[in-house]
Protein backbone atom coordinates (compact mmCIF):
# COMPACT_ATOMS: atom_id res chain seq x y z
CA UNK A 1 143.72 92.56 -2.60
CA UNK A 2 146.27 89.58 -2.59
CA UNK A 3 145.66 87.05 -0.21
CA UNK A 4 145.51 87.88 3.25
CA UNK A 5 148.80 86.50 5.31
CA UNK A 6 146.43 85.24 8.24
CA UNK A 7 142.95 84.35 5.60
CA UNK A 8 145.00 83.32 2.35
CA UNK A 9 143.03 82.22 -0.39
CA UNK A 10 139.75 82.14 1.45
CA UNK A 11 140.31 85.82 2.05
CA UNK A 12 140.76 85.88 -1.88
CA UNK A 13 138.09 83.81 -2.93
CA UNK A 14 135.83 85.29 -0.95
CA UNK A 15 136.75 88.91 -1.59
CA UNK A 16 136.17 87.67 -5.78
CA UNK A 17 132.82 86.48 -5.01
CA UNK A 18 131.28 88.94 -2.92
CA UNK A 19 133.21 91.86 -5.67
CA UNK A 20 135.17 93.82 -3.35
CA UNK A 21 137.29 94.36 -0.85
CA UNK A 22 136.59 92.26 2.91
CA UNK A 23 137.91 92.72 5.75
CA UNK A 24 139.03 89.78 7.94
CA UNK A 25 136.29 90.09 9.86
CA UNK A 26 133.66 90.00 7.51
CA UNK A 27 135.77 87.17 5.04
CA UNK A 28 135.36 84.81 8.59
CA UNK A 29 131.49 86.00 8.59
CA UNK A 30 131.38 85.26 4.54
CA UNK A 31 132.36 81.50 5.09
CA UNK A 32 130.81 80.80 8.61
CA UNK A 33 127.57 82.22 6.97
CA UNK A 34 127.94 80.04 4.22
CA UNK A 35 128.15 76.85 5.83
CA UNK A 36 125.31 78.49 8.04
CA UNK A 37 123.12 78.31 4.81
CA UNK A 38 124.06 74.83 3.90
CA UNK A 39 123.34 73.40 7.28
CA UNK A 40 120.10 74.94 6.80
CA UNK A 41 119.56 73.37 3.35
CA UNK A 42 120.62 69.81 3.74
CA UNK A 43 120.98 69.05 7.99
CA UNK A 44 124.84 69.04 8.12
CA UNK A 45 127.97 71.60 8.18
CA UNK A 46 129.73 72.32 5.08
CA UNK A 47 133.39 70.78 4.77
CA UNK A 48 134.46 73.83 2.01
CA UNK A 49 136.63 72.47 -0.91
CA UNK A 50 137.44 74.94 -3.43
CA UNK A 51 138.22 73.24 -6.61
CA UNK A 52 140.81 74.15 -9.15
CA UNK A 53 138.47 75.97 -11.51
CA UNK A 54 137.33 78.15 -8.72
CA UNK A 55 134.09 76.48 -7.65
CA UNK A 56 133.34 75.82 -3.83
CA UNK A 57 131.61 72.67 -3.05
CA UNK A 58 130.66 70.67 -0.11
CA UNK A 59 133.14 67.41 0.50
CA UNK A 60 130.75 66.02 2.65
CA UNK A 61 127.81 65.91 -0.31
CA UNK A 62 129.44 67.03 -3.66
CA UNK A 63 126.84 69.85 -3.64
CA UNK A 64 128.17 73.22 -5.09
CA UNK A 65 127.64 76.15 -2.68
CA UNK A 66 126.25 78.86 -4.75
CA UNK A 67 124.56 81.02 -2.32
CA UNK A 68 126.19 84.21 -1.60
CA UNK A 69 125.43 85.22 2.25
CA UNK A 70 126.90 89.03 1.58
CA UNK A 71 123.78 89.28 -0.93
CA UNK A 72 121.43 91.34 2.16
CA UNK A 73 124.44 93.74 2.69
């Protein structure tokens, strides 16, 4: 799908990473389950930066966010 007019390239990037098609819905879920996980892992909210090569880290930490939250679907 091309990015979303209302999601843009977070609809994208996080209809590439879970490998297929989101709705809006469940692209808002993907990210606020995301930063979910990393509060769990290191205390604080992820600030999402997605860098030019496609990884998403944390701007707050550096740390690379590399857990996938649509794995239990």
């Amino acid at each position: 799908m091309k990015a979303c007019t209302r999601c843009g390239v977070w609809h994208t990037d996080a209809e590439k990473r879970a490998g297929h098609y989101l709705s809006c819905t469940e692209v808002k879920q993907y990210w606020s389950d995301l930063k979910r996980l990393h509060m769990e892992a290191t205390g604080h909210l992820a600030m999402i930066k997605i860098s030019k090569d496609g990884r998403v880290l944390c701007i707050k930490c550096g740390q690379e966010l590399t857990e996938d939250p649509l794995k239990t679907y």
